[in-house]
N, C-alpha and C. Protein backbone atom coordinates (compact mmCIF):
# COMPACT_ATOMS: atom_id res chain seq x y z
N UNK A 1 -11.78 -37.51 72.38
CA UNK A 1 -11.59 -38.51 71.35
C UNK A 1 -10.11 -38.75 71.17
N UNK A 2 -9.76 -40.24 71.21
CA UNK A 2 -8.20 -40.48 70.83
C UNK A 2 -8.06 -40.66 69.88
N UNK A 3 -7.12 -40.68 69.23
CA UNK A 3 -6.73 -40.78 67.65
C UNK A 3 -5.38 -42.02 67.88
N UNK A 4 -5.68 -42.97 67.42
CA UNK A 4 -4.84 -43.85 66.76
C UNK A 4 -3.52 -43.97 66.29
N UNK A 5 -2.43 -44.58 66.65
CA UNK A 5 -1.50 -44.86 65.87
C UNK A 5 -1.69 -45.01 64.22
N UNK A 6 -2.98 -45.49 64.38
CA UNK A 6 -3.00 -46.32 62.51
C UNK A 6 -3.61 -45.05 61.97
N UNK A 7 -4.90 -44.40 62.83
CA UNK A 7 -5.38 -43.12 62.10
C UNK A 7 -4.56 -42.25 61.55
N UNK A 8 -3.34 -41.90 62.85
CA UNK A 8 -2.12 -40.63 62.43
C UNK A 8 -1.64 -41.00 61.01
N UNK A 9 -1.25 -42.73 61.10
CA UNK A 9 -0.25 -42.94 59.70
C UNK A 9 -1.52 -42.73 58.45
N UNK A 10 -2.70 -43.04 58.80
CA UNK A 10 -4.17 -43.47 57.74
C UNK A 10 -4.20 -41.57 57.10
N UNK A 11 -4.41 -40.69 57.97
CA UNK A 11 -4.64 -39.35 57.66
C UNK A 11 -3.11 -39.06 56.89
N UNK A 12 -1.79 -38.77 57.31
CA UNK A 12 -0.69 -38.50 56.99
C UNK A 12 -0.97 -38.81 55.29
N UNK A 13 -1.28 -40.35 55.16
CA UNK A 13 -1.25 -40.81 53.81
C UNK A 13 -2.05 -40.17 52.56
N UNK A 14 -3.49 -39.85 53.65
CA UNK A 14 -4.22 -38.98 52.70
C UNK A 14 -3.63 -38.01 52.43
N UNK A 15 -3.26 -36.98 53.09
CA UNK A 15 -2.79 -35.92 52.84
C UNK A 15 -1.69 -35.54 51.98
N UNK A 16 -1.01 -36.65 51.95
CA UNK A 16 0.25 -36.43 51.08
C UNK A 16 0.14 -36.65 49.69
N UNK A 17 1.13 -37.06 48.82
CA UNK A 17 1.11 -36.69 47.30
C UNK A 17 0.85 -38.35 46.89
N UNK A 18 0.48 -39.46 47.76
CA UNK A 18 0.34 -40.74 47.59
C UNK A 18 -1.28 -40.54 47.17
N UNK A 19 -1.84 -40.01 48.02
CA UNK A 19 -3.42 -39.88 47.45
C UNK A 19 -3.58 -39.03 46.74
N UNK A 20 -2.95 -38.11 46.01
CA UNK A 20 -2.73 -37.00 45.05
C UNK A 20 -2.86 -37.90 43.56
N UNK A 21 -2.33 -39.08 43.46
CA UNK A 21 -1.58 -40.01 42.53
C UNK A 21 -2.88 -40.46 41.63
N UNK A 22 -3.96 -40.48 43.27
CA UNK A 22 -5.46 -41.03 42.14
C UNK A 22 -6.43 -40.85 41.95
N UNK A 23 -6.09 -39.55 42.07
CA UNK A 23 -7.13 -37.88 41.77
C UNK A 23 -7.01 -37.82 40.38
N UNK A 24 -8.31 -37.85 39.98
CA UNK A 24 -8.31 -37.53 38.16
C UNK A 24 -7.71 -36.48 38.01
N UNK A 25 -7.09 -36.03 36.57
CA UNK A 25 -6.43 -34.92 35.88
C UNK A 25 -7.08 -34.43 34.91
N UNK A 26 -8.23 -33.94 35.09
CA UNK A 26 -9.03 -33.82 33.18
C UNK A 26 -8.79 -32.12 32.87
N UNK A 27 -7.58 -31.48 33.92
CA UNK A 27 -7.48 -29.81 33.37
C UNK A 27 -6.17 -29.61 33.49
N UNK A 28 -5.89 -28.73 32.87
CA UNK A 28 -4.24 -28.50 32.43
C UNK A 28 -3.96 -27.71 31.06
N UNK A 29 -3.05 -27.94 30.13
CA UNK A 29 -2.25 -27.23 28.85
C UNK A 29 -1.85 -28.04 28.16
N UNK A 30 -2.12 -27.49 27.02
CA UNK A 30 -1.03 -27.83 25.78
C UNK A 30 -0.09 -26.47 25.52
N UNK A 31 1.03 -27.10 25.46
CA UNK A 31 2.12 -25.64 25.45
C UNK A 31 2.91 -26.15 24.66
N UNK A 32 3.05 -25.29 23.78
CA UNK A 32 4.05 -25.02 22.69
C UNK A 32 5.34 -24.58 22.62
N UNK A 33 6.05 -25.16 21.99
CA UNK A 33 7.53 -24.13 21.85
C UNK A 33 8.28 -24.39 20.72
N UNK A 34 8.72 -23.61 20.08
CA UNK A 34 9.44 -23.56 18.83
C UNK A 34 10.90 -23.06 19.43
N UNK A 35 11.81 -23.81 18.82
CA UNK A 35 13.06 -23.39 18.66
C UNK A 35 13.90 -22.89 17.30
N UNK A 36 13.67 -22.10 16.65
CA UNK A 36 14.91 -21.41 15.91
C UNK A 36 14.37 -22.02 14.30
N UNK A 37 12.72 -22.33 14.48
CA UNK A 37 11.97 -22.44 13.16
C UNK A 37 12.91 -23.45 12.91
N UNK A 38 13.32 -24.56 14.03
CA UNK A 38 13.75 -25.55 13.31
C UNK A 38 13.29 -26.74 14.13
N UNK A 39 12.70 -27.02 15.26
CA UNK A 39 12.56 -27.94 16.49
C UNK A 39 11.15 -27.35 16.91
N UNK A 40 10.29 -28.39 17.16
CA UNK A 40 8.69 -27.72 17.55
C UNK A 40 8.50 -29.14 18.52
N UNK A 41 7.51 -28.35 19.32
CA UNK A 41 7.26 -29.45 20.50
C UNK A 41 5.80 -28.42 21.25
N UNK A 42 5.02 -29.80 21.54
CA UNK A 42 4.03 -29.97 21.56
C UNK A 42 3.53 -30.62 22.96
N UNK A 43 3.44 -30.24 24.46
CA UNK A 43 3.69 -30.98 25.33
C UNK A 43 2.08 -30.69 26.07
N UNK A 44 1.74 -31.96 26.70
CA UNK A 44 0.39 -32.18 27.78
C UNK A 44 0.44 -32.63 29.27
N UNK A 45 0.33 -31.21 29.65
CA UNK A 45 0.06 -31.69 31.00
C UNK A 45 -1.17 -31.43 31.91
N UNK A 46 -1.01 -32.49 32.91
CA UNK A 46 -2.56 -32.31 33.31
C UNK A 46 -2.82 -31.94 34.38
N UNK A 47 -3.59 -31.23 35.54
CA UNK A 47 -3.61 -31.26 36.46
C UNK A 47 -5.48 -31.85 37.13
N UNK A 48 -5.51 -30.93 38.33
CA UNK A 48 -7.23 -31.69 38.45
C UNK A 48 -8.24 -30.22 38.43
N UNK A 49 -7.53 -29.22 38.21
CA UNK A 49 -8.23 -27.78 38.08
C UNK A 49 -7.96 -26.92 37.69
N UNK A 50 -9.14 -26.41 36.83
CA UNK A 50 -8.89 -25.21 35.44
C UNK A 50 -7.62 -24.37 36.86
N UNK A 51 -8.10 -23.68 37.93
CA UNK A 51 -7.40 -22.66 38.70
C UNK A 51 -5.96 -23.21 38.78
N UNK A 52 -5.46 -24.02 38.78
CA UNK A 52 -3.64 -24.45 39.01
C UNK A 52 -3.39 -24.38 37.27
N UNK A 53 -4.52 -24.40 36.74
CA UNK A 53 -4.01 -25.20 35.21
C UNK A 53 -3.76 -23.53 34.69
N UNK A 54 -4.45 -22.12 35.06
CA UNK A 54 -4.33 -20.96 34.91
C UNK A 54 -3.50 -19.80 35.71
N UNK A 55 -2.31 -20.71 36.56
CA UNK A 55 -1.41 -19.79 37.29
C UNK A 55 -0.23 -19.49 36.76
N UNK A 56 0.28 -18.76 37.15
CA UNK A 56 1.66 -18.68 36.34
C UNK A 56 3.03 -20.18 36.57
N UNK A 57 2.71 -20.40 38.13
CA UNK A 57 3.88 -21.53 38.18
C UNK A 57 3.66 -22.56 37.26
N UNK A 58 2.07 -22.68 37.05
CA UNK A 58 1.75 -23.90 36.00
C UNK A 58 2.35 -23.65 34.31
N UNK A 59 2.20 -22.61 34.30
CA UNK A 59 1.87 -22.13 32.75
C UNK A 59 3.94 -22.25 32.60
N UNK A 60 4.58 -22.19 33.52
CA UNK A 60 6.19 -22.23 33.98
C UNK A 60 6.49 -23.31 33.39
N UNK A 61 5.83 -24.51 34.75
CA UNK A 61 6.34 -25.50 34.12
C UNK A 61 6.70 -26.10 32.59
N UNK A 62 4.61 -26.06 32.50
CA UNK A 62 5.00 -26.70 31.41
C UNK A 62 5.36 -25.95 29.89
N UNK A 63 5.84 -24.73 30.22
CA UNK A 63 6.97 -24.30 28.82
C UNK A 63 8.39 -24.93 29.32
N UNK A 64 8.66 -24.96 30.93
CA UNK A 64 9.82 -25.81 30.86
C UNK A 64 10.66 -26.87 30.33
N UNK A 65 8.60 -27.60 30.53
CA UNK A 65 8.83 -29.04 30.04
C UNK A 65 9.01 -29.19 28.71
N UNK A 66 8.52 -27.99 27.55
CA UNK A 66 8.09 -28.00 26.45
C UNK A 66 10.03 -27.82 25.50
N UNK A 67 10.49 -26.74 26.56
CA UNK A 67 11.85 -26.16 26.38
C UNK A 67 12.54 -27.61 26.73
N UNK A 68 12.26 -28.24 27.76
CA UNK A 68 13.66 -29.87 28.18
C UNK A 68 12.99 -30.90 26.89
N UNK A 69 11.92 -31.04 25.94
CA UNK A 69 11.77 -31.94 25.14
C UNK A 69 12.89 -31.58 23.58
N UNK A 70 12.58 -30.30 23.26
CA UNK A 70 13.25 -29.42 22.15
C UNK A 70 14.76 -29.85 22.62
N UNK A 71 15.41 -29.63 23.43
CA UNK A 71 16.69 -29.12 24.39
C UNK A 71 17.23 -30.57 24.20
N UNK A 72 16.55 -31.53 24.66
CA UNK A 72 17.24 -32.88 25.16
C UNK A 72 16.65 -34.14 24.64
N UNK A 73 15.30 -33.61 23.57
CA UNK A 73 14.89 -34.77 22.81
C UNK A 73 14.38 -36.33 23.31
N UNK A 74 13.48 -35.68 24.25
CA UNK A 74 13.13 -37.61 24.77
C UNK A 74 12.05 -37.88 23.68
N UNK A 75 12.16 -39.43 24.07
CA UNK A 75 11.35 -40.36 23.13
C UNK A 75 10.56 -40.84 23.64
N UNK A 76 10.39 -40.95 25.53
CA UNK A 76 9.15 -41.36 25.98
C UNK A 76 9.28 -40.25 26.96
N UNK A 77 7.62 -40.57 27.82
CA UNK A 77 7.41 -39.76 28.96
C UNK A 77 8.04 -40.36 29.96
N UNK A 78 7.41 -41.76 30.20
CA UNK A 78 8.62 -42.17 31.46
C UNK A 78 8.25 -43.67 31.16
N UNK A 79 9.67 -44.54 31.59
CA UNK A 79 10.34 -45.60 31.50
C UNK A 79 9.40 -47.01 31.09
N UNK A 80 8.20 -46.81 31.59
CA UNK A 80 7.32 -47.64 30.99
C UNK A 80 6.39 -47.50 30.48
N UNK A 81 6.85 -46.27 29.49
CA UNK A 81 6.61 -46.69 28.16
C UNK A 81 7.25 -46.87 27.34
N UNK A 82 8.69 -47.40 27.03
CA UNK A 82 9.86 -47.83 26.27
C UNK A 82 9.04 -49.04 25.73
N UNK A 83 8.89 -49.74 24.49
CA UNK A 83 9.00 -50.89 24.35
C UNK A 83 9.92 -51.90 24.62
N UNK A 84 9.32 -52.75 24.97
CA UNK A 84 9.88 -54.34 25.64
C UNK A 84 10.89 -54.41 24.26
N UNK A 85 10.77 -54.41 23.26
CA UNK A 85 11.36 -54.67 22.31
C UNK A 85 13.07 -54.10 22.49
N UNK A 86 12.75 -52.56 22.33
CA UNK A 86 13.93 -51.68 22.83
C UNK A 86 15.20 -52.04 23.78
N UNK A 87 14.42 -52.32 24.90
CA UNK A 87 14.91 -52.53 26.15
C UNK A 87 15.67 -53.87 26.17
N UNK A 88 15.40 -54.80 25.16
CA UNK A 88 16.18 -55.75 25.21
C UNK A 88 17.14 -55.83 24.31
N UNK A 89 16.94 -54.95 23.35
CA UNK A 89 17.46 -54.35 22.23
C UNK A 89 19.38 -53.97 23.24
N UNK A 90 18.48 -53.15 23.50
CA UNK A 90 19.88 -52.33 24.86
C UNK A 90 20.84 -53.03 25.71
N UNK A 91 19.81 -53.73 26.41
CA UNK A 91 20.44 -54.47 26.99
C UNK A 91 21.53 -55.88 26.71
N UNK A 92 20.68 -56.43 25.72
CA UNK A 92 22.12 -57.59 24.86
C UNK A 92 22.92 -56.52 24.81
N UNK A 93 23.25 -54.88 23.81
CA UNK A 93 24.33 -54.23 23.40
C UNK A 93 25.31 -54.41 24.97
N UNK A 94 24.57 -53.52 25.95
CA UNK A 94 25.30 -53.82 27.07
C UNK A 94 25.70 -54.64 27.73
N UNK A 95 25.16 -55.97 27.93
CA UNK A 95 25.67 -57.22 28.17
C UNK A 95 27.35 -57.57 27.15
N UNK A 96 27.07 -57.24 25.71
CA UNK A 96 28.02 -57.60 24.52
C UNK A 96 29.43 -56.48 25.57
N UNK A 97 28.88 -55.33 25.39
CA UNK A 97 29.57 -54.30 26.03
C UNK A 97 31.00 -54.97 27.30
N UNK A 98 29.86 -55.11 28.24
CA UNK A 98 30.23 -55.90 29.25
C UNK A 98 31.25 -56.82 29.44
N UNK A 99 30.75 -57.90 28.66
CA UNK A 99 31.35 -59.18 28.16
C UNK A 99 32.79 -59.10 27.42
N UNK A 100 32.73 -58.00 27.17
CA UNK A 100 34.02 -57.60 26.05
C UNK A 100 35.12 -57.13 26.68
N UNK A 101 34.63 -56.58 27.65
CA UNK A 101 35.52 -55.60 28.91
C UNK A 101 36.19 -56.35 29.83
N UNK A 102 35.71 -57.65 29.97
CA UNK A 102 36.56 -58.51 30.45
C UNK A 102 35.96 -58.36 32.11
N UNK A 103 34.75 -57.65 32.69
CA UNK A 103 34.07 -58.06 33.89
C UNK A 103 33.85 -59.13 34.29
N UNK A 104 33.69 -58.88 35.55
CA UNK A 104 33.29 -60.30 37.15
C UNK A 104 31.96 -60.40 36.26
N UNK A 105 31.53 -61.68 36.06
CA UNK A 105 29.86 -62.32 35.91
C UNK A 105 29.13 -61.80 37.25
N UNK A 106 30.05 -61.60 38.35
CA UNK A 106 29.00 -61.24 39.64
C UNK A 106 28.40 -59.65 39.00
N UNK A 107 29.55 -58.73 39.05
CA UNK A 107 29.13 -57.87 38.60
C UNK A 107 28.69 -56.64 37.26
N UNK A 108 28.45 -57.71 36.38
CA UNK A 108 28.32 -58.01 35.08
C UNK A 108 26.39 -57.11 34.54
N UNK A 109 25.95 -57.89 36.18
CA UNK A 109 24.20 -57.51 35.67
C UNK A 109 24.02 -56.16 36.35
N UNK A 110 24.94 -55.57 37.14
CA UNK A 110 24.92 -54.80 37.90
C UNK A 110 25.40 -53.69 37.08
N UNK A 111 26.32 -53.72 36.06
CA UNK A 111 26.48 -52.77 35.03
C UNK A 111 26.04 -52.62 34.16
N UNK A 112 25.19 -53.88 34.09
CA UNK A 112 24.16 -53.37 32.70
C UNK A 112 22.93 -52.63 32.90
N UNK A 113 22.68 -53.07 34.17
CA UNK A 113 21.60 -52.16 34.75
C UNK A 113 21.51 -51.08 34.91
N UNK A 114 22.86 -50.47 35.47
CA UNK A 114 23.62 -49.08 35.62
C UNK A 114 23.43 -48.28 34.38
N UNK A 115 24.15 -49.35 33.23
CA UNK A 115 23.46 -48.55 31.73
C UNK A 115 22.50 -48.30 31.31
N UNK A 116 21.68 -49.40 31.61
CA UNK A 116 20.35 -49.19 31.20
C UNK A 116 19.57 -48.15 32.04
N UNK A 117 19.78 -48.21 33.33
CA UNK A 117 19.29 -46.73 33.92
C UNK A 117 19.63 -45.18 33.29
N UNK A 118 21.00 -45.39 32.94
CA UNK A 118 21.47 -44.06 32.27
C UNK A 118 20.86 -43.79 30.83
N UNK A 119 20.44 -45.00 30.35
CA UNK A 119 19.91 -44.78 28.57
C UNK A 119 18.25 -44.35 29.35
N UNK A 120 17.69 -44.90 30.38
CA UNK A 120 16.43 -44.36 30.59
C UNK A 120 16.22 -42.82 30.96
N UNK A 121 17.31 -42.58 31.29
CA UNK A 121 18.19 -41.15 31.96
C UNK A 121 18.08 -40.24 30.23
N UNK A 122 18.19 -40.81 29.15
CA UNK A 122 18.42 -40.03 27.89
C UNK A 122 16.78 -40.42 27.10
N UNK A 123 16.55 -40.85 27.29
CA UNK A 123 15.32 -41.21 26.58
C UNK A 123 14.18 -40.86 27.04
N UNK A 124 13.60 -40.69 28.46
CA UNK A 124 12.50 -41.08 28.71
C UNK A 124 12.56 -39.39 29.79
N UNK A 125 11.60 -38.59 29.65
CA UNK A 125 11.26 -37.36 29.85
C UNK A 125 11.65 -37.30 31.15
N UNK A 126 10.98 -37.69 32.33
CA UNK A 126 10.82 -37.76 33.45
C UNK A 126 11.58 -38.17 34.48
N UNK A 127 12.94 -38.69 33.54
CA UNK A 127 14.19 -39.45 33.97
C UNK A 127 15.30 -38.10 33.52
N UNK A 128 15.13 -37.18 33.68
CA UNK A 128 16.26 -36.84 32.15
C UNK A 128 16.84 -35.32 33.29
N UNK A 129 17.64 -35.01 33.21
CA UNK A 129 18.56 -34.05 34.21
C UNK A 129 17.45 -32.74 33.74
N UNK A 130 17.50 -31.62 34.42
CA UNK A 130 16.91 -30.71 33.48
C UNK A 130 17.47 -29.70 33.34
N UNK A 131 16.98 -28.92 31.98
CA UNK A 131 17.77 -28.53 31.02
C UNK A 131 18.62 -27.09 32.09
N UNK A 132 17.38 -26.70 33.17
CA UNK A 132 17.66 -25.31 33.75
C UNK A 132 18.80 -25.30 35.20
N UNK A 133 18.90 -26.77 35.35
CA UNK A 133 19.41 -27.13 36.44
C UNK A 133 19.71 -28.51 36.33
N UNK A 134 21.04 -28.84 36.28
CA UNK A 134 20.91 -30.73 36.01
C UNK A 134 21.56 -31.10 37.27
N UNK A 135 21.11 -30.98 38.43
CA UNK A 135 20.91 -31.04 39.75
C UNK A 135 19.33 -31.64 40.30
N UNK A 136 18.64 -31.39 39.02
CA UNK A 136 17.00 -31.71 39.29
C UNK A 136 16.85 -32.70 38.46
N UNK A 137 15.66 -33.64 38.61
CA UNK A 137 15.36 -34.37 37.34
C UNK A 137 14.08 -34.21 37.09
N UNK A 138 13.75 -33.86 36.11
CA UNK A 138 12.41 -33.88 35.29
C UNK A 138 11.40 -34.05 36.31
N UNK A 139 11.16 -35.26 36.77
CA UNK A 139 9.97 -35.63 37.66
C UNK A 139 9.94 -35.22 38.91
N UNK A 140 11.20 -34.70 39.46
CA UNK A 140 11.22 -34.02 40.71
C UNK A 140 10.41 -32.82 40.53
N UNK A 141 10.97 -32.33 39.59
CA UNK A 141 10.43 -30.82 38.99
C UNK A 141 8.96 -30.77 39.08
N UNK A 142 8.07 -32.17 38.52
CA UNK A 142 6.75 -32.11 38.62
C UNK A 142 6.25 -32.46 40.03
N UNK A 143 7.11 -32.95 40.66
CA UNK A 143 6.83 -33.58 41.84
C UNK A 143 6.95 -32.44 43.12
N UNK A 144 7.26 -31.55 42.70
CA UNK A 144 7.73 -29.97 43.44
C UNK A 144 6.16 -29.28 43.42
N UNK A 145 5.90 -29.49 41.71
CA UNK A 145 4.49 -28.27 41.39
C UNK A 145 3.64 -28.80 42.20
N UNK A 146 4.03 -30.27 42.16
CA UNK A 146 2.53 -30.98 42.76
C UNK A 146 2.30 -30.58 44.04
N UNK A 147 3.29 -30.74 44.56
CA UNK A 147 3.69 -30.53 45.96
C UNK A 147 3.20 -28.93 46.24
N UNK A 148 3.73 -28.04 45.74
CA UNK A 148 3.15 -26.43 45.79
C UNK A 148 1.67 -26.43 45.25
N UNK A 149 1.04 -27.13 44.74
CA UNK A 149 -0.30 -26.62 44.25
C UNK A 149 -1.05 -27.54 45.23
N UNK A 150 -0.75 -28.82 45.94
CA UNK A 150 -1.26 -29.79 46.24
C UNK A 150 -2.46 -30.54 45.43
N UNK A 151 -2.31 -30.45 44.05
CA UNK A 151 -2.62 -31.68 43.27
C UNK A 151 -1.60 -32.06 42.84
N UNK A 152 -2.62 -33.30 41.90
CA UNK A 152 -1.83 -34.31 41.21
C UNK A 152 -1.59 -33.30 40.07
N UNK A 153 -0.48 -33.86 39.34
CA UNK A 153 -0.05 -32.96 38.12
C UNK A 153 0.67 -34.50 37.11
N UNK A 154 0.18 -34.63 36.12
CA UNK A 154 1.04 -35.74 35.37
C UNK A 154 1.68 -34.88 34.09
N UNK A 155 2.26 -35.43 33.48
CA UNK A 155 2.82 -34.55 32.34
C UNK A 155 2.64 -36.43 31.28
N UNK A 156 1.15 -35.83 30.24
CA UNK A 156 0.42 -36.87 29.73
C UNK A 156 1.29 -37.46 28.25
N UNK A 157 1.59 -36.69 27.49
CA UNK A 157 2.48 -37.27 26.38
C UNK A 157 2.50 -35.63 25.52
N UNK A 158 3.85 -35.91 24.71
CA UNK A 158 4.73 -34.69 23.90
C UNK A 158 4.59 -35.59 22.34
N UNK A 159 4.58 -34.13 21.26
CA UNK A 159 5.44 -34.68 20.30
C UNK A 159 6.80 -33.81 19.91
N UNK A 160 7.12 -33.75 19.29
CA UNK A 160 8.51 -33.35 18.71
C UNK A 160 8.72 -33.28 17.54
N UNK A 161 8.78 -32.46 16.95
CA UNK A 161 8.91 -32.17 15.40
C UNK A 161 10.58 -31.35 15.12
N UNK A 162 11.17 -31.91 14.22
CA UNK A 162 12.68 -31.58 13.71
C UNK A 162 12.10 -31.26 12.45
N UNK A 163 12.90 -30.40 11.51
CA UNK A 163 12.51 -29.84 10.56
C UNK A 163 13.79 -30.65 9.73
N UNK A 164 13.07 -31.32 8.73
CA UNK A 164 13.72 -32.62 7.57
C UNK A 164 13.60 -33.80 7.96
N UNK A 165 13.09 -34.08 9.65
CA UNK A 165 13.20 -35.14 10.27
C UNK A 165 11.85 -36.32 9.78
N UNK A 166 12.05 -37.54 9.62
CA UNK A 166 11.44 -38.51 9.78
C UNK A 166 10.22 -38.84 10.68
């Protein structure tokens, strides 16, 4: 039996973390972490089986993740979920920014973008350096477990509690 040019690339695809992406997640943690009875965080992640969701690298992560929300304070999980509102919010500032600085119009959208990548870089979980290594970013980090457990792994939504906070 021959095997295909298209089969090799058709199998490769399965196998990798592209078909990982749309494998349900209905097992995983809620993990907790308190910082200094003053910062509490509340984080969900999911994987596709009680057995990865009960190992130690799992149970790692996500106090990692629980420790980079406390640590660095994001406001989303990842970038789309910012409101549209926000984002344009930002972006006029940086355009104003821009505009003020006396930049090329060529390269004008090219720095606001730059900013706006870096504010997605502070805001949004999965974008955000991490706390143990800022050589890594957040989603690499999940994108590693996934990779070692060979499931999908999402990290589903956090809250964050500050003590006096709003």
């Amino acid at each position: 039996m021959t095997i295909t040019a298209d089969q090799v690339k058709q199998l490769r695809e399965m196998t990798g973390a592209g078909m990982r992406a749309d494998r349900a997640t209905s097992q995983g943690r809620i993990e907790s972490y308190v910082h200094d009875s003053r910062i509490g965080v509340l984080v969900e992640v999911n994987c596709e089986t009680d057995f990865v969701a009960r190992t130690d690298d799992f149970r790692l992560l996500c106090r990692d993740l629980a420790m980079q929300v406390a640590a660095a304070g994001a406001d989303y999980v990842r970038r789309e979920e910012v409101p549209a509102e926000r984002i344009a919010r930002e972006r006029a500032i940086y355009a104003d920014q821009v505009k003020n600085e006396g930049k090329p119009a060529a390269i004008a959208d090219k720095i606001v973008d730059g900013k706006l990548n870096k504010f997605y870089g502070e805001v949004c979980l999965m974008e955000q350096a991490f706390i143990k290594d800022d050589k890594i970013i957040v989603g690499d980090l999940v994108k590693q477990m996934s990779s070692k457990t060979g499931e999908n792994i999402v990290v589903r939504r956090f809250v964050r509690f500050r003590l006096g906070a709003e």
